[in-house]
Every structure is written in structure tokens, then in C-alpha cells.
Protein backbone atom coordinates (compact mmCIF):
# COMPACT_ATOMS: atom_id res chain seq x y z
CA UNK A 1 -4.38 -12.15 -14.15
CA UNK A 2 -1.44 -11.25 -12.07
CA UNK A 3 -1.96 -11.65 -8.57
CA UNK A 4 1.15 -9.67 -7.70
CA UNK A 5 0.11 -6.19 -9.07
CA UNK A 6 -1.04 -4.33 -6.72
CA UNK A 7 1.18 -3.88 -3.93
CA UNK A 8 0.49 -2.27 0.13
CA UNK A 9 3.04 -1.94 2.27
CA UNK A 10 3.33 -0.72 5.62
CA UNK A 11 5.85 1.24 7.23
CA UNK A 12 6.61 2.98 10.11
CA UNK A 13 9.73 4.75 11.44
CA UNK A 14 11.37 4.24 7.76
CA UNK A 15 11.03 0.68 8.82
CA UNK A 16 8.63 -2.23 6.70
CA UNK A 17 5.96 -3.32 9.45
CA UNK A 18 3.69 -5.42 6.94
CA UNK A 19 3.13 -5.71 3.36
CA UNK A 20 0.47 -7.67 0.75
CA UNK A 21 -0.18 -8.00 -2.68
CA UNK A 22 -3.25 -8.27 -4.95
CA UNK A 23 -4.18 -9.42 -8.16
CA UNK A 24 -7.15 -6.89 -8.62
CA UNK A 25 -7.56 -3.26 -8.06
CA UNK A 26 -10.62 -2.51 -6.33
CA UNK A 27 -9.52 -5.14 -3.74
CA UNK A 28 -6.07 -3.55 -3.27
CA UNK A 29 -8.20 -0.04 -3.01
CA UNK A 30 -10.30 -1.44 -0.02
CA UNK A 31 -7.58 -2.99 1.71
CA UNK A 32 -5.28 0.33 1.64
CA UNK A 33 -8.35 2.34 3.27
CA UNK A 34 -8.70 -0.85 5.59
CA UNK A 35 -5.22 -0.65 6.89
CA UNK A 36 -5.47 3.27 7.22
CA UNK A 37 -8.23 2.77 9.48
CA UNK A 38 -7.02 -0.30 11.29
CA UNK A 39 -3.17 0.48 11.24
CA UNK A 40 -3.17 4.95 10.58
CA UNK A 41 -2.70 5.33 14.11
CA UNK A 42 0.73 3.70 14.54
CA UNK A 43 3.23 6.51 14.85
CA UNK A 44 5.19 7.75 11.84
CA UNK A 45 3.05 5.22 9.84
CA UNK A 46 3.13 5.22 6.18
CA UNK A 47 0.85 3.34 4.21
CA UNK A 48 1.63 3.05 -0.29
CA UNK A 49 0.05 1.26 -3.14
CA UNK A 50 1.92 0.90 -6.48
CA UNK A 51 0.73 -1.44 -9.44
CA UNK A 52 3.58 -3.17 -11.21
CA UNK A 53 3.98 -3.05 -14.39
CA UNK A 54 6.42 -3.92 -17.68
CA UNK A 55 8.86 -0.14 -16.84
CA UNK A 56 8.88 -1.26 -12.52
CA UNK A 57 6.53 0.38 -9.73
CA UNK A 58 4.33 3.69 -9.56
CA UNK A 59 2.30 4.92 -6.83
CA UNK A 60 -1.63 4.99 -6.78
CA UNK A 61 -1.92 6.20 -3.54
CA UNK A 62 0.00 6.77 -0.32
CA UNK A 63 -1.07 7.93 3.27
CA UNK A 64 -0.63 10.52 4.73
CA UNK A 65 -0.97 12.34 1.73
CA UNK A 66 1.43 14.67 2.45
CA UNK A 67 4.36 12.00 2.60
């Protein structure tokens, strides 16, 4: 197992606030709703998974959806 594939990172104003990675999906799932609800209120927060693989990143999710 990989414990670097799944990867959450925090931003806000453009600017990396806090990151983590995780080895297994359904962890890194719970911990990106986590730091919506413990970190969504930040202004100009932006929260993204992406799963490495073999060809680089690609996103599974990002908050707010519309960024």
C-alpha cells in the first residue's frame, strides 16, 4: 500500500495553509469532509483531494465545488 496516495491540501488566499496524505481512500474521503466542516469557514478557503498515480495527480474532489 502507498501511504502517500491520497492527498488534502488546504489553501486559502492562493496560499497552502495545511496539507496531509493517506494511504487509503475512504480515510482520505472522511478527512476532506472533516476539514470542510472544521476548516470551510476560513475565508477564500479551498479544500482538494487528488490520488497519485503512475501519469502525476487528478482531482477526486475539491471544495467549494465551484472552484
Amino acid at each position: 500500500m502507498n501511504d502517500e496516495r491520497f492527498h488534502l491540501l488546504l489553501t486559502a488566499g492562493g496560499q497552502p495553509v495545511m496539507h496531509g496524505w493517506w494511504g487509503k481512500q475512504p480515510t482520505a474521503e472522511y478527512q476532506y469532509l472533516s476539514w470542510i466542516g472544521s476548516w470551510g469557514s476560513i475565508a477564500s478557503a479551498r479544500i482538494v483531494l487528488t490520488e497519485r498515480a503512475d501519469d502525476g495527480e487528478r482531482v477526486l474532489a475539491s471544495w467549494p465545488e465551484s472552484s
